[in-house]
Protein backbone atom coordinates (compact mmCIF):
# COMPACT_ATOMS: atom_id res chain seq x y z
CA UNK A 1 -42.33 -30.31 -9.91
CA UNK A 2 -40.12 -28.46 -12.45
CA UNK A 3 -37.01 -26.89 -11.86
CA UNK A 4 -36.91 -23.11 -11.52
CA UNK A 5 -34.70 -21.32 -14.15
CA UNK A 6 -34.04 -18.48 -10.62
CA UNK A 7 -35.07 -21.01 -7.93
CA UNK A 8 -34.27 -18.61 -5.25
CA UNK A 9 -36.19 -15.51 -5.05
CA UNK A 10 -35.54 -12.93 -2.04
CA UNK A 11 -38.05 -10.12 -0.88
CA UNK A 12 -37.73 -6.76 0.37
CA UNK A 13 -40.32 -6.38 3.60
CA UNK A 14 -41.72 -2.73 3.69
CA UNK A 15 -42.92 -1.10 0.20
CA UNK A 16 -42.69 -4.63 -0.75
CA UNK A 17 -44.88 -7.18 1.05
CA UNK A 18 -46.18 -5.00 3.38
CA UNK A 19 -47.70 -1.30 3.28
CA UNK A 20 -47.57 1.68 5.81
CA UNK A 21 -51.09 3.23 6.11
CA UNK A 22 -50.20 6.38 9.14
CA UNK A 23 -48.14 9.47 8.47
CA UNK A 24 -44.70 8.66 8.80
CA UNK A 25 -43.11 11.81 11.28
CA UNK A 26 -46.22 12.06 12.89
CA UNK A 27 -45.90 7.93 14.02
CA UNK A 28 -42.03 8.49 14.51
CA UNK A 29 -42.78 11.04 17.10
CA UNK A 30 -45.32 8.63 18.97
CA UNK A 31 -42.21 5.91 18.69
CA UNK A 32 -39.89 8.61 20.68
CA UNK A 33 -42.89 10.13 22.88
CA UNK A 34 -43.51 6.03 23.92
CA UNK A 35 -39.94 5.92 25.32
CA UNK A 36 -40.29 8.89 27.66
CA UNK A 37 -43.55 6.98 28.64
CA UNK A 38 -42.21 4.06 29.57
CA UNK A 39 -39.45 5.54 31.55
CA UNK A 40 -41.41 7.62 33.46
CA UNK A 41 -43.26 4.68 34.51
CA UNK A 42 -40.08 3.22 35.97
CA UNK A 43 -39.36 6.47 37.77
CA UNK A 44 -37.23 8.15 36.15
CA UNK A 45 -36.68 12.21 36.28
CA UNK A 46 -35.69 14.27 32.99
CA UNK A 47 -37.01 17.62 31.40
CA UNK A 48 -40.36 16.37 29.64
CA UNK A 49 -39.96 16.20 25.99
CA UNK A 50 -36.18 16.06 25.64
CA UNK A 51 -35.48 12.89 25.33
CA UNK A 52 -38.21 12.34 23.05
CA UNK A 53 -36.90 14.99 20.20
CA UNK A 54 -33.67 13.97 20.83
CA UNK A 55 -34.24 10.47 19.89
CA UNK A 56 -36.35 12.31 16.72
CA UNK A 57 -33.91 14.11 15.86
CA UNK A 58 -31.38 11.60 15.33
CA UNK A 59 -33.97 9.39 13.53
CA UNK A 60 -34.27 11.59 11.13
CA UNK A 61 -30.69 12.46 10.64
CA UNK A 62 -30.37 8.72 9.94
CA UNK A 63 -32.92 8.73 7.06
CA UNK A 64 -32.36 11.62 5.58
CA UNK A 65 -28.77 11.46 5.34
CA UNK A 66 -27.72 8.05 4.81
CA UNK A 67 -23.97 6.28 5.96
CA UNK A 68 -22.14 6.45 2.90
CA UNK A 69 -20.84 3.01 3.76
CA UNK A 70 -24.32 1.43 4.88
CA UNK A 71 -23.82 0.69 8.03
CA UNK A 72 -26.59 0.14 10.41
CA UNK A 73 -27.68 1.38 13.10
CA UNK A 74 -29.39 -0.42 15.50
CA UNK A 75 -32.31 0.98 17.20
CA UNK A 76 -31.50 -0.19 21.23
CA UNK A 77 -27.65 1.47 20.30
CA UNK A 78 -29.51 4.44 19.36
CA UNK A 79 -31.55 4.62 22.09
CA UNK A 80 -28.78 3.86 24.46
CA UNK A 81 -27.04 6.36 23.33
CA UNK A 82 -29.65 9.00 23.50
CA UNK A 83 -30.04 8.11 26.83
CA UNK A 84 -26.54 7.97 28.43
CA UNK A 85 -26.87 11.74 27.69
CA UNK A 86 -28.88 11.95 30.37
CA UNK A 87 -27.49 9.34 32.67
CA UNK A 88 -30.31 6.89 32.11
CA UNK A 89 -28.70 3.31 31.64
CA UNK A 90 -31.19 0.61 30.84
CA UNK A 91 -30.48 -3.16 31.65
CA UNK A 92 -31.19 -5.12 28.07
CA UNK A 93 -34.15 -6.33 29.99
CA UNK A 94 -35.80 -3.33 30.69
CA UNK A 95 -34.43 -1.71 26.78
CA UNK A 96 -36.34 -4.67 25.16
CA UNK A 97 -39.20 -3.92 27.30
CA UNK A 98 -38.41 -0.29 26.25
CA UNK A 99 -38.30 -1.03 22.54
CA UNK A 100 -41.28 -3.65 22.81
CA UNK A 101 -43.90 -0.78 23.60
CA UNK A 102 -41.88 1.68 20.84
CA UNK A 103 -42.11 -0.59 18.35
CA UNK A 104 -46.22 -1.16 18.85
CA UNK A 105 -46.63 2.19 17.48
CA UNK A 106 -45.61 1.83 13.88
CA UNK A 107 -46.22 -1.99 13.86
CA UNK A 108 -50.30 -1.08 14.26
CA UNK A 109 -49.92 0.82 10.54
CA UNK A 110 -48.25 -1.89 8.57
CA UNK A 111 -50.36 -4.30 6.73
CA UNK A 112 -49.94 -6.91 4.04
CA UNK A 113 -50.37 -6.51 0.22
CA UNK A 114 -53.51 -8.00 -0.73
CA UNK A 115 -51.69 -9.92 -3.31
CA UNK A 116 -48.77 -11.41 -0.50
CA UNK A 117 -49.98 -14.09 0.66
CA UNK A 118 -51.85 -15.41 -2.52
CA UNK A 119 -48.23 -14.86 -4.79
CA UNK A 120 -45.97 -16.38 -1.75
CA UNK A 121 -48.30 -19.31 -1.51
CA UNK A 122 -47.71 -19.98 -4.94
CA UNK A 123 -44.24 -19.66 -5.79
CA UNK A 124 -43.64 -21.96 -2.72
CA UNK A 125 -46.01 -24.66 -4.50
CA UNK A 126 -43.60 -24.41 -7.62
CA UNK A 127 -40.45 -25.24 -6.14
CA UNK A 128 -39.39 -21.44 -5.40
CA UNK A 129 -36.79 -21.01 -1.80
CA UNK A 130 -37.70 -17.39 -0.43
CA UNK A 131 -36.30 -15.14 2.04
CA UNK A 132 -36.59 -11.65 3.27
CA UNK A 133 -34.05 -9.05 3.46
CA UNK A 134 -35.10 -5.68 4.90
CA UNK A 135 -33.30 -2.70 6.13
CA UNK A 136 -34.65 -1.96 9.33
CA UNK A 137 -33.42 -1.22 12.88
CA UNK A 138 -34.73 -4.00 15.36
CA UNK A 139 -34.84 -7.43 13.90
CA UNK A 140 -37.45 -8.86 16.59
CA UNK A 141 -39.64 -5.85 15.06
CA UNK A 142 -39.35 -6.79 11.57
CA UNK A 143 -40.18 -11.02 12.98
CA UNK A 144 -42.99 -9.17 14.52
CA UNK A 145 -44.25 -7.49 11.55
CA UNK A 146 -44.05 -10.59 8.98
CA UNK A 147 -45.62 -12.78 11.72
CA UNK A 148 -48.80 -10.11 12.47
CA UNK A 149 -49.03 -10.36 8.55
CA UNK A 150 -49.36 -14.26 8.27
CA UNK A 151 -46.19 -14.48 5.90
CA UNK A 152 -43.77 -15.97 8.22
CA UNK A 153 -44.58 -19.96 7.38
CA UNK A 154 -43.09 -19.05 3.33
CA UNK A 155 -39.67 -17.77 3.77
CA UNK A 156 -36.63 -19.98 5.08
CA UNK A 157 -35.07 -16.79 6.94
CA UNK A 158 -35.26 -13.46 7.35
CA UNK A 159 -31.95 -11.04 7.33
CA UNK A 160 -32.06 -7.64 9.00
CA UNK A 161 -29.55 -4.79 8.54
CA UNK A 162 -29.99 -4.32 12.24
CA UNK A 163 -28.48 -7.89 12.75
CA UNK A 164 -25.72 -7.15 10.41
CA UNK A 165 -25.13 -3.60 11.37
CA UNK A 166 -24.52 -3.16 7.32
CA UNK A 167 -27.38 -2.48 4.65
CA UNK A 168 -28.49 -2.76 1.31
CA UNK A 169 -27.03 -2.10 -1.29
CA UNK A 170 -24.12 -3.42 0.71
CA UNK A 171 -22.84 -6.71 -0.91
CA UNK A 172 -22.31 -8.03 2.23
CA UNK A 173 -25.74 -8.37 3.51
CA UNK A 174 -26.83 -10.32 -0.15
CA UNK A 175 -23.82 -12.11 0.75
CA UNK A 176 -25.45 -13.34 3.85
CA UNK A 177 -28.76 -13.99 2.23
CA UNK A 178 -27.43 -16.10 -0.38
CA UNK A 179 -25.43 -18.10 2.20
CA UNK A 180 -28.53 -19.47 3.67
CA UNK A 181 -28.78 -21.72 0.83
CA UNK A 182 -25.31 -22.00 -0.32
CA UNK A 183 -26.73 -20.45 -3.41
CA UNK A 184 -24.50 -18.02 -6.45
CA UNK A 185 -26.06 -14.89 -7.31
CA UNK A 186 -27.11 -15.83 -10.50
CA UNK A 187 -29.11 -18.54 -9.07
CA UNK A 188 -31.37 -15.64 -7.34
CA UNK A 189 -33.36 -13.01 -7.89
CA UNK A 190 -34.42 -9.39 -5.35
CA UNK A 191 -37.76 -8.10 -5.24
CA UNK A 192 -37.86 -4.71 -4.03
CA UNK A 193 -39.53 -1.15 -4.26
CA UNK A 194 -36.19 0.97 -3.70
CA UNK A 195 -34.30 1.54 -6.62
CA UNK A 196 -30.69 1.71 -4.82
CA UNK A 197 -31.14 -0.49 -1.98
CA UNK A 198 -33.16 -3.27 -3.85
CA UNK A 199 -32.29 -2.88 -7.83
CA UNK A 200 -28.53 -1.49 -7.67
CA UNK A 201 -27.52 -3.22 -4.66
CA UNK A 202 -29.03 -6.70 -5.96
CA UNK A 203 -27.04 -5.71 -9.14
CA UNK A 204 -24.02 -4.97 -7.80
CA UNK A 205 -23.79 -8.56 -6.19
CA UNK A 206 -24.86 -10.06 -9.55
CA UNK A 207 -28.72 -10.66 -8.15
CA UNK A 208 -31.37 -10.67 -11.17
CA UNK A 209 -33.16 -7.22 -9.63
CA UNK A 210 -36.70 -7.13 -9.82
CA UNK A 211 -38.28 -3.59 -9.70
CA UNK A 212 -41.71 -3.92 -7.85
CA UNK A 213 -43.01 -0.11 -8.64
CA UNK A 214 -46.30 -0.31 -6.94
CA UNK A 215 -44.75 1.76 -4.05
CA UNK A 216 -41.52 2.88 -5.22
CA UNK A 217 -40.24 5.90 -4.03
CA UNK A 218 -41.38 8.89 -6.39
CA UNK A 219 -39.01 10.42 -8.42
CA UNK A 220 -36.03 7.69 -7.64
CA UNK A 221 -34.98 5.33 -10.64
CA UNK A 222 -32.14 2.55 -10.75
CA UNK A 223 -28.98 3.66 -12.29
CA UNK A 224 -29.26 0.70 -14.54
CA UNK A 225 -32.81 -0.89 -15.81
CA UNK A 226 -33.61 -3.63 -13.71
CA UNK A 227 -34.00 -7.40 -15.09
CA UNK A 228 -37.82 -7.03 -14.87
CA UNK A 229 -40.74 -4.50 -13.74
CA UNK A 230 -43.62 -5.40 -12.26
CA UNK A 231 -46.30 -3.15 -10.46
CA UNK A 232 -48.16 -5.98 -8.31
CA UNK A 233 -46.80 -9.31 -6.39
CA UNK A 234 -49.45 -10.85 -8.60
CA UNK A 235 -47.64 -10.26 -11.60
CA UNK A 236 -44.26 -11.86 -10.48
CA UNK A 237 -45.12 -15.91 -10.72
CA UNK A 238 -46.55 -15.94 -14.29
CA UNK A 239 -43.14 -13.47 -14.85
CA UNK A 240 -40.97 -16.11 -13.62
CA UNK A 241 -42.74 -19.13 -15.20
CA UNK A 242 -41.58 -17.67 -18.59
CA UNK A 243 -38.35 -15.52 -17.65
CA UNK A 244 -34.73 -16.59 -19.01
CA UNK A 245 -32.38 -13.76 -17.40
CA UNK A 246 -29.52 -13.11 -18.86
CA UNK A 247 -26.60 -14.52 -16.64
């Protein structure tokens, strides 16, 4: 097997290797609506509907205004939090069972690339490591998702801000990635959709950043060109067989 010129490649998850086929806000308020479910089913009493666009709310103040310093979230502290408002406490039993049942909302509208499985397969038979990164706020949701899509078997990890509680672009989260296999940035490449999560972040830690457009935000650009461009996963082996990076 020949050596890889970037023998470590890491993937973004969502936009990436898998695609969201629902309307966003409209499956975000099923997510919050399936809390108040479940806790009425354990008997608890609260005005109907509160906690539900409370939780909402705060969702979307978290993705429409971003921490300036990255930090993450997690979804259970957000929840928790939500719900100490009303004097609802929640053993971490009965918050994962909580969570479980949110989370089977949005996981029933992500699906796999066509081209995922076909590219992974391939870049593991020639010698490529790979791991996921993703910015996301439950990390048994995101194991969830890349298991229901049959991708789990080619990656040696996957990293989740939630884990963290810090995400991309941080450095500290490629830090982590990279430590997996006691690799230097240059050694690696990121394959993302987002230009300042995936392409300036990977950048900014000295990652090669590879700009996957297919479902790149619209009307976002990196504030540098990335190292490459592709608009499928297909196109990213015969990229790499011939690629020489500048270090």
């Amino acid at each position: 097997m020949k050596p890889t010129r970037i023998p470590y490649l890491l993937f973004d998850l969502g936009g990436t290797l898998l695609y969201f086929d629902g309307d966003w806000p409209q499956t975000i308020r099923l997510f919050c609506q399936r809390l108040e479910d479940r806790l009425t089913a354990w008997g608890y009493t609260f005005p109907a509907g509160q906690i539900a666009a409370e939780l909402f709310g705060r969702n979307q103040e978290h993705h429409l205004k971003p921490d300036p310093e990255h930090r993450e979230q997690a979804t259970a502290d957000l929840v928790t939090e939500v719900l100490a408002r009303h004097h609802i406490q929640l053993n971490p039993s009965r918050l994962r069972l909580a969570l479980a049942a949110m989370y089977t909302v949005s996981q029933a509208h992500w699906w796999p690339e066509e081209d995922a499985a076909l590219t992974l397969r391939q870049l593991c038979s020639e010698g490529y490591r790979l791991g996921v990164v993703s910015n996301a706020g439950d990390t048994l949701d995101v194991h969830a998702l890349v298991q229901k899509a049959g991708l789990r078997s080619y990656f040696d990890f996957i990293l989740v801000s939630a884990s963290l509680g810090l995400s991309k672009p941080h450095p500290a989260i490629f830090q982590r990635a990279l430590a997996h296999w006691g690799a230097l940035p240059h050694q690696a490449a990121m394959i993302g959709d987002t230009p300042l999560a995936d392409i300036d972040g990977a950048r900014g830690f000295g990652i090669h950043p590879i700009w996957i457009t297919r479902r790149a935000p619209q009307g976002q650009q990196p504030s540098q060109p990335p190292a490459a461009v592709i608009s499928t996963l297909a196109e990213l082996p015969p990229l790499l067989r011939t690629w020489n990076p500048l270090p």
